[in-house]
Protein backbone atom coordinates (compact mmCIF):
# COMPACT_ATOMS: atom_id res chain seq x y z
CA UNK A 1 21.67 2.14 -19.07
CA UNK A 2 20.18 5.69 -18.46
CA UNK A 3 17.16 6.22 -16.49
CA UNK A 4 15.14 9.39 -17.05
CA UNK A 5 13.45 10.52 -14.69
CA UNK A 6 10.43 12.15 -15.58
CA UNK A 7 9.66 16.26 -14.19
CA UNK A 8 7.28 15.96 -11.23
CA UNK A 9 6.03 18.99 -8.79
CA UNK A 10 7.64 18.46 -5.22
CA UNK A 11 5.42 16.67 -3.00
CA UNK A 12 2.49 15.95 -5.40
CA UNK A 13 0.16 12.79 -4.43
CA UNK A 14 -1.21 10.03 -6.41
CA UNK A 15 -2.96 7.02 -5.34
CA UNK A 16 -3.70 3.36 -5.90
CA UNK A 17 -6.18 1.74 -4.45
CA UNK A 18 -7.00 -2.31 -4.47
CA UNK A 19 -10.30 -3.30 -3.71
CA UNK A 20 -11.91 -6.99 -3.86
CA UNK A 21 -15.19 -7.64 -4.94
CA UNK A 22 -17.40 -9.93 -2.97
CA UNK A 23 -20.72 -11.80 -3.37
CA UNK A 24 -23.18 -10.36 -1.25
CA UNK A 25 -24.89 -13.28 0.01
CA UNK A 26 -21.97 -15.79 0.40
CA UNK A 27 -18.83 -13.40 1.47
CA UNK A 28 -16.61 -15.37 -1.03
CA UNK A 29 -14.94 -13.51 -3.70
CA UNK A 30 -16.24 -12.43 -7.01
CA UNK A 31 -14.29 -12.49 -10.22
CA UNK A 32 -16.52 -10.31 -11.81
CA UNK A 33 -14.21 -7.22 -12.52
CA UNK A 34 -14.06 -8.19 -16.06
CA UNK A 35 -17.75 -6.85 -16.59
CA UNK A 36 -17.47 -3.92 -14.19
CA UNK A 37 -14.62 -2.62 -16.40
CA UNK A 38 -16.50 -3.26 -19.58
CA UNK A 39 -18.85 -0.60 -18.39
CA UNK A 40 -16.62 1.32 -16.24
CA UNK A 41 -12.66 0.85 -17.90
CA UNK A 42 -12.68 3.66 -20.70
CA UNK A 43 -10.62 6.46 -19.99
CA UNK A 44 -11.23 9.74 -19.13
CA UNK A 45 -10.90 13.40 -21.00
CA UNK A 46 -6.48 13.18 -19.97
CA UNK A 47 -6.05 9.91 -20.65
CA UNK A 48 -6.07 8.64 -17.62
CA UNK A 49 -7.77 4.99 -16.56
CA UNK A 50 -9.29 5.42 -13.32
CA UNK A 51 -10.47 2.15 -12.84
CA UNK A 52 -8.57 -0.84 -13.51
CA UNK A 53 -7.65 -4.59 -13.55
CA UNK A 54 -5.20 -6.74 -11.38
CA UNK A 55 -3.64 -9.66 -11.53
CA UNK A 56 -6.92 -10.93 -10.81
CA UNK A 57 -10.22 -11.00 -12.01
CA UNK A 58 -11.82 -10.47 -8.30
CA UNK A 59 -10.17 -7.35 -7.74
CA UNK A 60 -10.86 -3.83 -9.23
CA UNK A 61 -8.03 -1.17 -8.77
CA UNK A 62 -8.65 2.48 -8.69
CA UNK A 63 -6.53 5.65 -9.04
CA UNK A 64 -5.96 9.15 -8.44
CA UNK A 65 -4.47 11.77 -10.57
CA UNK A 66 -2.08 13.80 -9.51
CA UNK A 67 -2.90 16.48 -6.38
CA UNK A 68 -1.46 18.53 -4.61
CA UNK A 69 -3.37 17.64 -1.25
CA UNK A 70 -4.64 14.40 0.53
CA UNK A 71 -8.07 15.37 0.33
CA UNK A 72 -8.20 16.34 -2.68
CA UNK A 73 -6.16 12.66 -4.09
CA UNK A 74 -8.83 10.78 -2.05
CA UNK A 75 -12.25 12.66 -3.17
CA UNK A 76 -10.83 12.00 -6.69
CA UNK A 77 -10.81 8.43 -5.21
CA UNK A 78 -14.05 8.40 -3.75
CA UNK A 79 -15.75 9.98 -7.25
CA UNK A 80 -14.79 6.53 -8.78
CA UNK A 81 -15.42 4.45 -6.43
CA UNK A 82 -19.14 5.19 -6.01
CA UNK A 83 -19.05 4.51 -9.55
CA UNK A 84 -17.83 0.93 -8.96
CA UNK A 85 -20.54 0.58 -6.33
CA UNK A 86 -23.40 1.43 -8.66
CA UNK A 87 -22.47 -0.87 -11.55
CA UNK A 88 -21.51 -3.99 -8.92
CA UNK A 89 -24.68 -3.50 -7.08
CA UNK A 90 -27.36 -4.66 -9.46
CA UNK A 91 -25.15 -7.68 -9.50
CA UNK A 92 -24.59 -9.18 -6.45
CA UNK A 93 -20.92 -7.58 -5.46
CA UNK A 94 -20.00 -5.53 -2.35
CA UNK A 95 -16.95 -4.11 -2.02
CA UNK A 96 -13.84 -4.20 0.35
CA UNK A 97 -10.35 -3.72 1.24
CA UNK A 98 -7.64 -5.92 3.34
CA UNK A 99 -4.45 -7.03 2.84
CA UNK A 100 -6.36 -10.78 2.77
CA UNK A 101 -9.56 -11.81 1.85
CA UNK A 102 -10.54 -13.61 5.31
CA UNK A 103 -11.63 -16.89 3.87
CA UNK A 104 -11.39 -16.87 0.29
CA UNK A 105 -8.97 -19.82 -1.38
CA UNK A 106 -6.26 -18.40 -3.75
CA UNK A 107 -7.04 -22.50 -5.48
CA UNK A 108 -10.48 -21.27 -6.43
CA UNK A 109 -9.51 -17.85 -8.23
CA UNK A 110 -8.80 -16.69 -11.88
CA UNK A 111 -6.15 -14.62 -13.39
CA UNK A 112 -6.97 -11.43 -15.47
CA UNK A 113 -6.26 -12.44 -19.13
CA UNK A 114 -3.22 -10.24 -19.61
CA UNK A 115 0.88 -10.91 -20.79
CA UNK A 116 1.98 -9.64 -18.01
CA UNK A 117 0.24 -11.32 -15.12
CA UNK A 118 0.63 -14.74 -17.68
CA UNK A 119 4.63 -14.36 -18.05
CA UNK A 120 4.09 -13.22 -13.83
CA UNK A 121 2.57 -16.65 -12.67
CA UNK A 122 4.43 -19.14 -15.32
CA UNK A 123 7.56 -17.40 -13.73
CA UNK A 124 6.89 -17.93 -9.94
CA UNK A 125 4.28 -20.88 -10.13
CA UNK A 126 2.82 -22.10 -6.77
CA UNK A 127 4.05 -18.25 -5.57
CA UNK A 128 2.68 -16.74 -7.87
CA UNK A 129 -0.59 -18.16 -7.78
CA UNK A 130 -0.74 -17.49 -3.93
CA UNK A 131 -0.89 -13.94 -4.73
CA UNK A 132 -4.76 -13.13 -3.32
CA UNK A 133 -3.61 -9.82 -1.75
CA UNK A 134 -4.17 -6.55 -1.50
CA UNK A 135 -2.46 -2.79 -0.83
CA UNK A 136 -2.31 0.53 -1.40
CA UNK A 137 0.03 2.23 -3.86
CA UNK A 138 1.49 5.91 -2.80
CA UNK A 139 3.12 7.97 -5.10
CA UNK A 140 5.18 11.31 -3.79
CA UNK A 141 6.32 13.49 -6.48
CA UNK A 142 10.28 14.67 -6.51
CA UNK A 143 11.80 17.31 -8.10
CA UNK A 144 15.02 16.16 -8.30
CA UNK A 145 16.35 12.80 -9.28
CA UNK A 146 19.08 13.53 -6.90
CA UNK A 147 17.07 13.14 -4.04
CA UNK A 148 15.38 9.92 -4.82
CA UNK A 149 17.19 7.70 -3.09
CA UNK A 150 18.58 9.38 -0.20
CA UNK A 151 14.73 10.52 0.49
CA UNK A 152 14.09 6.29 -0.20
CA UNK A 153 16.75 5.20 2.45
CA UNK A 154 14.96 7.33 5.03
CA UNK A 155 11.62 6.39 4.39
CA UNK A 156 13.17 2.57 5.18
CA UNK A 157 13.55 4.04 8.99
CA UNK A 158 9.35 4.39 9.19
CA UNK A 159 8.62 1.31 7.24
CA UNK A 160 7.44 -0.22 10.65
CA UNK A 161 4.87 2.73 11.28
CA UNK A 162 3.24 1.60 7.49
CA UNK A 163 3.13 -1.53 8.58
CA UNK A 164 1.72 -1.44 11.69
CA UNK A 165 -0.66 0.97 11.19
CA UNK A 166 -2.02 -0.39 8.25
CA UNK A 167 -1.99 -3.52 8.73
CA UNK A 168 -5.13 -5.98 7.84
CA UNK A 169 -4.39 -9.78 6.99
CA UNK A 170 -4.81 -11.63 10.04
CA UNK A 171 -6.06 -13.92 8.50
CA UNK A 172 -5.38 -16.55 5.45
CA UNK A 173 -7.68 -18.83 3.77
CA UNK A 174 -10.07 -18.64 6.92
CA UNK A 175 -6.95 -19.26 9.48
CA UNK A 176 -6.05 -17.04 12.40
CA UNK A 177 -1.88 -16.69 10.96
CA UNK A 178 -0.89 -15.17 14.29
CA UNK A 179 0.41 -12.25 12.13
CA UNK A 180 -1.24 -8.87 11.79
CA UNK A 181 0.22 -8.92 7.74
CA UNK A 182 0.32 -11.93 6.17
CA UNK A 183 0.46 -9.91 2.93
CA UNK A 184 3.98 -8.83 3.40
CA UNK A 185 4.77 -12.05 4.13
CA UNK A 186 3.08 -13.58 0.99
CA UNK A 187 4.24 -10.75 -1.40
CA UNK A 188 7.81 -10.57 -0.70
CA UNK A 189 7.79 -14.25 -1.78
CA UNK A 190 8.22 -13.24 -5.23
CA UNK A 191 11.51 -12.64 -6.86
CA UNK A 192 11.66 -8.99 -7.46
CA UNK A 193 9.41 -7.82 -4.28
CA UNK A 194 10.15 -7.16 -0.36
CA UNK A 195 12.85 -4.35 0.35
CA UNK A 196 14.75 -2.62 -2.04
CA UNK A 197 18.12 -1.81 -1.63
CA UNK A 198 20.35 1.01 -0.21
CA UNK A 199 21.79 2.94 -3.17
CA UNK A 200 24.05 5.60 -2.67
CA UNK A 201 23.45 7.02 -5.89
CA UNK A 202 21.33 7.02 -9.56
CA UNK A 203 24.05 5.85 -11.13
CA UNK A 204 23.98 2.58 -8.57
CA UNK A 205 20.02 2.18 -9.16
CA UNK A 206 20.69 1.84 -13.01
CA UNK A 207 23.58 -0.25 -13.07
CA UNK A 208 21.14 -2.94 -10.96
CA UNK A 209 18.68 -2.19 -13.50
CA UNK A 210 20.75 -2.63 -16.19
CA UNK A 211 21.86 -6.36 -14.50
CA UNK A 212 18.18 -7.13 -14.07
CA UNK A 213 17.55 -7.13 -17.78
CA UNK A 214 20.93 -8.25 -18.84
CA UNK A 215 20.15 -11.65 -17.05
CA UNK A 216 16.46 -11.78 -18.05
CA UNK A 217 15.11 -10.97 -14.94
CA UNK A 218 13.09 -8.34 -15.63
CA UNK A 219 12.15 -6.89 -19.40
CA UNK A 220 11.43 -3.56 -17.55
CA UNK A 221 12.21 -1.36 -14.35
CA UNK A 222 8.24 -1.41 -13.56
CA UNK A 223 8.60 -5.19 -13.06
CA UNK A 224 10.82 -3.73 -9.60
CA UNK A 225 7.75 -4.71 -6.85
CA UNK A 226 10.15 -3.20 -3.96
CA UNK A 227 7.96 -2.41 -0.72
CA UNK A 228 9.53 1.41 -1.57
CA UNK A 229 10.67 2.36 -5.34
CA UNK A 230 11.86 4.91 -7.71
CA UNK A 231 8.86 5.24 -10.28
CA UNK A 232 10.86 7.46 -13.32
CA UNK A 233 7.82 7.14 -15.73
CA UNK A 234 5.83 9.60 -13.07
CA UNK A 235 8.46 11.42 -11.21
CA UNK A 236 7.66 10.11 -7.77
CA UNK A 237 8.31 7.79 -5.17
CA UNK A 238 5.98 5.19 -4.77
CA UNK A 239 5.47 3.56 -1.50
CA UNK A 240 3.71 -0.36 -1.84
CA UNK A 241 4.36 -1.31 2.04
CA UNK A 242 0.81 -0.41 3.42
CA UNK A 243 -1.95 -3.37 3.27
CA UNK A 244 -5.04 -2.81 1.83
CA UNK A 245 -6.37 -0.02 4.11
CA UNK A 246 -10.31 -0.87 4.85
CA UNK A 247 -11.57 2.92 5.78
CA UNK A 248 -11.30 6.22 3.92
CA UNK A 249 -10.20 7.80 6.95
CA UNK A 250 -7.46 5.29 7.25
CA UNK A 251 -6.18 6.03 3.51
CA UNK A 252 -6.34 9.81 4.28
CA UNK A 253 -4.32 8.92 7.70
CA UNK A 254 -1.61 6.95 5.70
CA UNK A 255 -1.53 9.47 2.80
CA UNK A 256 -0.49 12.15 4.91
CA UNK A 257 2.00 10.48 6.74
CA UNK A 258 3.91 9.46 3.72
CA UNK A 259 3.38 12.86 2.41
CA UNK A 260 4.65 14.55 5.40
CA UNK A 261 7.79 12.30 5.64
CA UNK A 262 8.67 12.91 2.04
CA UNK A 263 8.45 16.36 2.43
CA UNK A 264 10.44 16.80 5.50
CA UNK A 265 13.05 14.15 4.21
CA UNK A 266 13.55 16.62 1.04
CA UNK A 267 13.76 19.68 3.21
CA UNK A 268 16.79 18.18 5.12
CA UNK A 269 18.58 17.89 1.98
CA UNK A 270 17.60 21.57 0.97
CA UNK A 271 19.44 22.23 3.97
CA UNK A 272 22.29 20.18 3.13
CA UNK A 273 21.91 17.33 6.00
CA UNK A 274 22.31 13.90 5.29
CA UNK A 275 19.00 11.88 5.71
CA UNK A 276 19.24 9.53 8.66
CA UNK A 277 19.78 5.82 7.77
CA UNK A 278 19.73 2.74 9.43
CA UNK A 279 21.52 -0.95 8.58
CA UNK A 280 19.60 -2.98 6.42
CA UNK A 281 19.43 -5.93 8.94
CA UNK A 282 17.59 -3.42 11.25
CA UNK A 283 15.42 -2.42 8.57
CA UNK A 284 14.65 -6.18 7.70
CA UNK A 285 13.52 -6.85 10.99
CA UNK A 286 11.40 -3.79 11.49
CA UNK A 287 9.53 -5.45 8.58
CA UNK A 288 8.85 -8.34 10.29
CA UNK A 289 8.14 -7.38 13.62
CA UNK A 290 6.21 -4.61 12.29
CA UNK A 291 3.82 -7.94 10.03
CA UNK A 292 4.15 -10.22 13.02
CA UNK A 293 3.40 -8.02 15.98
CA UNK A 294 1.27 -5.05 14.07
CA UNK A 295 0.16 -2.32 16.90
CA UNK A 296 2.51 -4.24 19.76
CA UNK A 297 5.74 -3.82 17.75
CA UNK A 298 8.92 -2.30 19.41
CA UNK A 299 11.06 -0.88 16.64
CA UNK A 300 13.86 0.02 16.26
CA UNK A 301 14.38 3.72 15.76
CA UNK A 302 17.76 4.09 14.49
CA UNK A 303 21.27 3.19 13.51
CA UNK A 304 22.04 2.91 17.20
CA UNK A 305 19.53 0.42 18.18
CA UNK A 306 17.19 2.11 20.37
CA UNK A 307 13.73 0.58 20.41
CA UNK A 308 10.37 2.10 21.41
CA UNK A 309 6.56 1.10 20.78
CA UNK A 310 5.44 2.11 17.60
CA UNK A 311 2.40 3.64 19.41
CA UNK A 312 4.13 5.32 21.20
CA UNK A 313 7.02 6.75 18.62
CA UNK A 314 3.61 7.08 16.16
CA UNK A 315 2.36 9.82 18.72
CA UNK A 316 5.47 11.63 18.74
CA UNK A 317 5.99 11.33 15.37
CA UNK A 318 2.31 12.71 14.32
CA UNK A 319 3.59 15.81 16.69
CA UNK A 320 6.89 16.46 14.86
CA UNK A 321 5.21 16.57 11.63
CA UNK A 322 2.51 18.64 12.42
CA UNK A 323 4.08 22.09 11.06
CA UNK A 324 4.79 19.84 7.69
CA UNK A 325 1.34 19.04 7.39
CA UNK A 326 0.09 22.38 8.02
CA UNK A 327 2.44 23.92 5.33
CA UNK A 328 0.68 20.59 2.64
CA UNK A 329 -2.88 21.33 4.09
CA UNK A 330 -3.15 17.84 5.50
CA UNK A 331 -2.94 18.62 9.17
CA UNK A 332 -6.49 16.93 10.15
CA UNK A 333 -5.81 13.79 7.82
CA UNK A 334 -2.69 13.24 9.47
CA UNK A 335 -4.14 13.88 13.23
CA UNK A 336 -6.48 10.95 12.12
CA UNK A 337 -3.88 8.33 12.53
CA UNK A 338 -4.70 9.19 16.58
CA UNK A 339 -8.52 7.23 15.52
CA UNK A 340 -6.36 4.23 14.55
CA UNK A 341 -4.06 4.64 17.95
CA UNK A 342 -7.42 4.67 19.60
CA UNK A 343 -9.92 2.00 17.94
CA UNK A 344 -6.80 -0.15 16.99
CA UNK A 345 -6.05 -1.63 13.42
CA UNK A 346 -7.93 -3.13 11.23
CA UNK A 347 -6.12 -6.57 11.88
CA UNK A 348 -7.29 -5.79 15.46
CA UNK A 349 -10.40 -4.71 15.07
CA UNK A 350 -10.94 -8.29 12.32
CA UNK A 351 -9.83 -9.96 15.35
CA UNK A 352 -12.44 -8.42 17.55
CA UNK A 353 -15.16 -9.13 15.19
CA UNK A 354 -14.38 -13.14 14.87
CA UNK A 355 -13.88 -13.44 18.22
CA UNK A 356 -17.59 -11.86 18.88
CA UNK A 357 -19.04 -14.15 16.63
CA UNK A 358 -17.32 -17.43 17.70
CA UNK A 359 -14.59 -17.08 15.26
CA UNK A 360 -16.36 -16.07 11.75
CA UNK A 361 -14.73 -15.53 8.92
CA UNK A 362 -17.89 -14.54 7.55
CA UNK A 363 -18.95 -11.92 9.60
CA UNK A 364 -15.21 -10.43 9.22
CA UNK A 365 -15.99 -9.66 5.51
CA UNK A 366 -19.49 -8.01 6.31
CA UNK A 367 -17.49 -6.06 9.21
CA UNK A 368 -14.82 -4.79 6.04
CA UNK A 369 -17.74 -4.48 3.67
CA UNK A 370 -19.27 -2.04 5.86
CA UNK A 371 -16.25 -0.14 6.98
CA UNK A 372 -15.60 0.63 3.76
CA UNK A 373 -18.96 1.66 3.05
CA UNK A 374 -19.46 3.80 5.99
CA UNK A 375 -16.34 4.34 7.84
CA UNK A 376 -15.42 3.33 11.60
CA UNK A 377 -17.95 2.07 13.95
CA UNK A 378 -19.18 4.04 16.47
């Protein structure tokens, strides 16, 4: 089958952004988004839903349009999500963003009354249902279908630096896992999620797609959950690795380092190189050292198997991409991932709040609830 691939400025943002309700008093989550988007779900003037559902009904999603600059993609975000604080306010609910709700039991929560989600869960069952997660979504617009994939295959080599840096799920159903993200963990789990493959060409992509349907698999390319994808409907490519990130300064951080990459990825094939790639067996196991290990992960950097910190190849990394981020207007947002080198993760910094308060799950939410509220601690 054909694919089209829909026209899309070069390097254009949008963002997706999963937030979990909580009650205020008891921590525990709060399937309330059903009301919040009664008040707050119509769209607006283009269209465009800003707030959304999820698979479930304790979770609230919100969006971006389309931007040409990180700051401008994440005041857009920040417009709607005081929104969301106003109308959950008067009734109990506090917001916040992980890739795990610290405590909270996936038995005890309800899905979002939609086709989707039900055909989703009688599908994977017990999997399925274990799906109390949460992420960011980060689309890059392309200009060219041509470079989708190569410009995919090298984003693979950094999928360790989203991880790490982003990640915040320590914890599962108020258990220390030993990993800093259970969520990738959890999510590849399901059938059509984890790491896509590495397709030499468009034609390779639809042919796979084209399988996918023939066997039943899917009814439609969006059902693809890869950690990195080709999204044709909007021109971009949409990177799902990152946890839920629990600061705005974080999601600004993150935004312009996949913004940055994507750019200078595309200008290597302007000037006819061949993006770097590595075997997929390395690339599996960045994943997982990057989920088990977080911060203290030594990656591998490339096709020859040299390893390094991911501090340390995050520092040298922020400095190569510097002039990129100039040229996007995103040069402070991307010298902010240096604040995450500095006060750690958020799994870290979860860790560091349980362990000052004689293990609390508890007093990990209120610690998210009021990061996201007001930003790092001083």
């Amino acid at each position: 089958m054909s694919i089209e691939f829909a026209s899309s400025k070069r390097s254009t943002l949008g963002l997706e952004w999963e937030l979990a309700l909580v009650d205020h008093v008891t921590g525990d989550l709060s399937p309330t988004a059903p009301q919040l988007l009664e008040q707050l779900g119509d769209a607006d003037e283009n269209g465009q839903c800003k707030i959304t559902g999820e698979l479930l009904t304790n979770t609230v999603e919100i969006v971006s349009g389309v931007h040409g600059t990180v700051a401008a993609a994440v005041a857009d975000l920040e417009e709607s999500i005081a929104k969301v604080r106003d109308a959950a306010e008067p009734l109990g609910v506090d917001l916040m963003c992980s890739g795990t709700h610290p405590f909270a039991q996936w038995t005890q929560q309800q899905i979002t009354e939609k086709e989707r989600y039900a055909t989703l869960i009688d599908r994977t069952q017990w999997w399925g249902r274990q799906m109390l997660i949460w992420g960011v979504h980060m689309h890059v617009g392309i200009e060219d279908r041509d470079k989708v994939l190569p410009i995919l295959n090298g984003l693979l080599t950094y999928y360790p630096h989203f991880q790490a840096l982003s990640a915040s799920s320590p914890f599962w159903t108020g258990e220390r896992t030993g990993y800093a993200s259970s969520r990738a963990m959890l999510f590849q789990q399901l059938p059509t999620a984890g790491l896509p493959p590495q397709f030499g060409a468009w034609g390779n992509y639809e042919s796979m797609i084209d399988d996918m349907l023939h066997i039943g698999v899917i009814d439609h390319w969006d059902e693809i959950r890869w950690d990195i994808r080709p999204s044709p409907k909007w021109g971009t490519i949409e990177i799902r690795a990152c946890d839920g990130l629990s600061t705005v300064h974080e999601l600004k951080a993150m935004a312009a380092l996949v913004q940055c990459l994507v750019e200078e990825l595309s200008t290597q094939l302007d000037d006819g190189h061949d993006v770097p790639m590595m075997q997929p067996w390395y690339v599996r196991e960045n994943k997982w050292r990057a989920a088990r290990y977080g911060m203290d992960t030594i990656l591998i950097q490339n096709a020859a198997g040299d390893e390094r910190l991911v501090a340390d190849d995050t520092r040298e990394l922020i400095a190569r991409l510097e002039p990129v981020a100039e040229r996007l207007g995103c040069l402070e947002e991307l010298q902010g991932l240096h604040a995450i080198l500095e006060r750690g993760a958020s799994y870290q910094r979860q860790l560091a709040v349980a362990e000052a308060h004689g293990g609390s799950t508890k007093a990990v939410v209120a610690h998210l609830v009021s990061e996201l509220r007001d930003g790092f601690a001083h």
